[in-house]
N, C-alpha and C. Protein backbone atom coordinates (compact mmCIF):
# COMPACT_ATOMS: atom_id res chain seq x y z
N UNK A 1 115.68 150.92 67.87
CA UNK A 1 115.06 149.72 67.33
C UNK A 1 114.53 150.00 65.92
N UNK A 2 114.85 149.22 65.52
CA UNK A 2 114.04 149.21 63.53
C UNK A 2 113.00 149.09 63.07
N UNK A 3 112.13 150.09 62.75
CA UNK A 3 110.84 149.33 62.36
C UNK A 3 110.72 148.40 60.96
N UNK A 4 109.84 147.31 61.48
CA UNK A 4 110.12 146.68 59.30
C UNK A 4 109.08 147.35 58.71
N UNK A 5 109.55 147.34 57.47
CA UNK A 5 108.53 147.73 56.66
C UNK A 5 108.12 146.68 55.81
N UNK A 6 106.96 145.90 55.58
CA UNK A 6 106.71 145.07 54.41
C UNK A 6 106.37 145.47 52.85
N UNK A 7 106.89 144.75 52.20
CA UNK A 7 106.61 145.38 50.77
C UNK A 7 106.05 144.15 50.60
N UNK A 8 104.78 144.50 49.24
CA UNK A 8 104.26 143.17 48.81
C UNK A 8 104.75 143.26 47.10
N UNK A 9 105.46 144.12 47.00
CA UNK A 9 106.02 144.25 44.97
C UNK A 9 107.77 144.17 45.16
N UNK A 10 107.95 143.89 44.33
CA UNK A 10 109.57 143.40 44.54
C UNK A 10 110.70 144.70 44.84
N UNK A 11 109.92 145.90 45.07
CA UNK A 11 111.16 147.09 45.91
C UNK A 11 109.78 148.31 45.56
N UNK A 12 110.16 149.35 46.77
CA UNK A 12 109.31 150.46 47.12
C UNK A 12 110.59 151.60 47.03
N UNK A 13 110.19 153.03 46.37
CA UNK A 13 111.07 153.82 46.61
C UNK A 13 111.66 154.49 47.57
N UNK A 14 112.29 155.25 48.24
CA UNK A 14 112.75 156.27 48.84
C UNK A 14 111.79 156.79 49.20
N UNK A 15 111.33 157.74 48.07
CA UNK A 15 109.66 158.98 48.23
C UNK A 15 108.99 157.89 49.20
N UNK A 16 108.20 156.68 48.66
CA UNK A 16 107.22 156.01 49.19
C UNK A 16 107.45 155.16 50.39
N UNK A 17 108.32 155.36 50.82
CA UNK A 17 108.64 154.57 51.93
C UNK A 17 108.48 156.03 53.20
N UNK A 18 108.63 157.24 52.96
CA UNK A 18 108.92 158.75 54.09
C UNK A 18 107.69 158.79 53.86
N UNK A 19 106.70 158.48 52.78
CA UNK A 19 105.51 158.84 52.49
C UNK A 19 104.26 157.58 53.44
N UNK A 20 105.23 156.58 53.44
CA UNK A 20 104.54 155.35 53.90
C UNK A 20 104.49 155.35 55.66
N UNK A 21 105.48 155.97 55.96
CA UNK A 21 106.28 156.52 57.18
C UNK A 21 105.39 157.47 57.75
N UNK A 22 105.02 157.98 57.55
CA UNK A 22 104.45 159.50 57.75
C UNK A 22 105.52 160.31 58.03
N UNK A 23 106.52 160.03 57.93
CA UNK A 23 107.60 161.31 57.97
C UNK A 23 107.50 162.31 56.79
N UNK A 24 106.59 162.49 55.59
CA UNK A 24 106.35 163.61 55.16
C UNK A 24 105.01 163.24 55.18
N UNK A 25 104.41 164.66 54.60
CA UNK A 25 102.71 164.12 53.76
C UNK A 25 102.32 163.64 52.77
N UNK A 26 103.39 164.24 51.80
CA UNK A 26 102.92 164.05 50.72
C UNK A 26 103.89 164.19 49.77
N UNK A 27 104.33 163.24 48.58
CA UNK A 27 105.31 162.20 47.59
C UNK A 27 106.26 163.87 47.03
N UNK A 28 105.40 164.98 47.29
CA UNK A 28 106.03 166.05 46.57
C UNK A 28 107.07 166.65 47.53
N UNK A 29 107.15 166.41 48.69
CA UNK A 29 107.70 166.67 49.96
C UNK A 29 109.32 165.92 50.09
N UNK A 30 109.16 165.02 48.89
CA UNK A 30 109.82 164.20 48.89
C UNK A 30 111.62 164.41 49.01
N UNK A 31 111.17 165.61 48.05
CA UNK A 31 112.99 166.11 47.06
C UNK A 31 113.45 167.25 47.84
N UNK A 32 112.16 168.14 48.64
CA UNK A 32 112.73 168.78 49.75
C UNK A 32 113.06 168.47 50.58
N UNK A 33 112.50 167.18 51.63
CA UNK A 33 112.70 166.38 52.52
C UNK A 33 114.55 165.66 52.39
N UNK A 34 114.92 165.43 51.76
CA UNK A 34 116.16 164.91 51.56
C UNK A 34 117.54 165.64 51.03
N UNK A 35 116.80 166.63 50.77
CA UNK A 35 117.87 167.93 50.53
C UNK A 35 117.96 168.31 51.65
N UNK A 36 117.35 168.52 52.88
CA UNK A 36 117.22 168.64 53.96
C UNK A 36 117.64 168.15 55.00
N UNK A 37 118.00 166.83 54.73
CA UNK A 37 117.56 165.63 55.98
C UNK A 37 118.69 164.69 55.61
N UNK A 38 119.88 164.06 56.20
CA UNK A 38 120.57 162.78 56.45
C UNK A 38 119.45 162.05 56.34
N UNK A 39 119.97 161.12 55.26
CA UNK A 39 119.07 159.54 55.10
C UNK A 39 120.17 159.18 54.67
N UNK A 40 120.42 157.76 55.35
CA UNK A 40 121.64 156.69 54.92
C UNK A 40 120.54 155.48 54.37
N UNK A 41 121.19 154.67 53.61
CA UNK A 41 120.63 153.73 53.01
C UNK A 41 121.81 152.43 53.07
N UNK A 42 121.19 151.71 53.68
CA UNK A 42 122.39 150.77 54.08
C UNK A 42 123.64 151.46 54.33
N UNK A 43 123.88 152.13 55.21
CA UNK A 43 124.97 153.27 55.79
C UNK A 43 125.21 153.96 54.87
N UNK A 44 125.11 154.40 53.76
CA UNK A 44 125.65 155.34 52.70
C UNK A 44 124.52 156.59 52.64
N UNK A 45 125.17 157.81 52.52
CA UNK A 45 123.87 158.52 52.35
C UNK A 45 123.06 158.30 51.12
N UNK A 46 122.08 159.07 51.02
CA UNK A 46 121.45 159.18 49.71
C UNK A 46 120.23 159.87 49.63
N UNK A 47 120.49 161.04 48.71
CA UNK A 47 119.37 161.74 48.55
C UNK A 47 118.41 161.62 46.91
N UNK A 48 117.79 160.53 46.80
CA UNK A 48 117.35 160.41 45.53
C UNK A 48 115.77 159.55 45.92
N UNK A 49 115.26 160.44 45.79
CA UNK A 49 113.49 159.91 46.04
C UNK A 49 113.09 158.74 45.00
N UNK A 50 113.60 158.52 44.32
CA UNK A 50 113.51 157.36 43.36
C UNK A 50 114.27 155.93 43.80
N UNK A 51 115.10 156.32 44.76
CA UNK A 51 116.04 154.89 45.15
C UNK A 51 115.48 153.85 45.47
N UNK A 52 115.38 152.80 44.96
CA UNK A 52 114.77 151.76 45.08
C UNK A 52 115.27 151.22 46.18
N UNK A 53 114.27 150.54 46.98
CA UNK A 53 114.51 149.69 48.34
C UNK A 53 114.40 148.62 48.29
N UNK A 54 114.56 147.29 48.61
CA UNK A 54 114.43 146.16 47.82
C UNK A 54 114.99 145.16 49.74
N UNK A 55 113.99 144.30 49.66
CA UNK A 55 114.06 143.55 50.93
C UNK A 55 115.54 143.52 51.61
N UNK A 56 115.54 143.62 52.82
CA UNK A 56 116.82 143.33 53.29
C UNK A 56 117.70 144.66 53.50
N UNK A 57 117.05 145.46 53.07
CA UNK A 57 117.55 146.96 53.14
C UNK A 57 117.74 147.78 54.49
N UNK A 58 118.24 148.86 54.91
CA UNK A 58 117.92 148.71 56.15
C UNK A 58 117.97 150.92 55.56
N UNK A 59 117.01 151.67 56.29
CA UNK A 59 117.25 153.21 56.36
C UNK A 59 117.19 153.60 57.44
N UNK A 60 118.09 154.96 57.96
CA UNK A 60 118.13 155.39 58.80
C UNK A 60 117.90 157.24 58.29
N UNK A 61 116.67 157.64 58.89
CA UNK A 61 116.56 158.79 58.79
C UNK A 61 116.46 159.92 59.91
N UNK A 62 117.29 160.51 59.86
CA UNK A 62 117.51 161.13 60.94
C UNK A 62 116.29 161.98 61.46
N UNK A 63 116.68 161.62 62.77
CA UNK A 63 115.43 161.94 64.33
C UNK A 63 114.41 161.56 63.93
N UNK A 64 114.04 160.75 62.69
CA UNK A 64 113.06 159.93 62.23
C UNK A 64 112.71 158.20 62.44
N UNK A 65 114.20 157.84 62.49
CA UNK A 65 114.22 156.30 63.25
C UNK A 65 115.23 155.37 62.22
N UNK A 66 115.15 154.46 62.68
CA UNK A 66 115.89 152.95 61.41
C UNK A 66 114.48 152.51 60.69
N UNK A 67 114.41 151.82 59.36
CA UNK A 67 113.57 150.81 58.80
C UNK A 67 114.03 150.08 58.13
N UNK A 68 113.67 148.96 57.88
CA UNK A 68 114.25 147.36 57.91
C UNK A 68 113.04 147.18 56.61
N UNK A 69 113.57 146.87 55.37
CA UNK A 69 112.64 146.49 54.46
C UNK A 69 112.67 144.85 54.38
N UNK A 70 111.40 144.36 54.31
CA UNK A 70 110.96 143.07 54.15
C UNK A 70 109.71 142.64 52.90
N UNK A 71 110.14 141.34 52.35
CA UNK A 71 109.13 141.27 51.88
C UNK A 71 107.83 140.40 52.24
N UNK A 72 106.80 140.61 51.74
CA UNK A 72 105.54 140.22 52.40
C UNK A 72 104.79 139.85 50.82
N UNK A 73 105.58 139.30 49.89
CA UNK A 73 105.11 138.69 48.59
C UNK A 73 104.05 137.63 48.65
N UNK A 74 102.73 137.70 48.53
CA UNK A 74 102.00 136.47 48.43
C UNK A 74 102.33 135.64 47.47
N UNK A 75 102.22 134.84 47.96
CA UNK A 75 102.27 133.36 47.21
C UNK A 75 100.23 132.57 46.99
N UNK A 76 100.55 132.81 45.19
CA UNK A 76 99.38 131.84 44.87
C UNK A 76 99.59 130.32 44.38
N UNK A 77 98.65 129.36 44.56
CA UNK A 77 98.90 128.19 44.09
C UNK A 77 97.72 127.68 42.98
């Protein structure tokens, strides 16, 4: 099952999403973590802690789970 993730800015990275995850500790963990580790990004791999995620996205990190990016943009009037 997928967890969502909400973003409230128009895309969250790679780093900040494993970081958001608790699948690492900490943003520096980031570039080892994926040298390391299968992460598909919308089925493709990708190892770049900078990859922008942007609603509608979907990651799968291995023995770590699926996440489903969404946005959660407030709206002011």
């Amino acid at each position: 099952m997928k967890q969502s993730i909400d973003i409230k800015t128009p895309y969250m990275t790679l780093g900040q999403l494993l970081k958001e995850t608790a699948i690492i500790g900490s943003g520096g963990q980031a570039k080892w973590f994926l040298k390391e580790t299968t992460v598909l990004v919308n089925g493709e791999p990708d190892d770049r802690r900078g990859r922008k995620l942007y609603p509608g996205d979907t990651i799968e990190v291995e023995d770590n789970g699926s996440f489903f990016i969404r946005s959660n943009q407030e709206t002011t009037d």
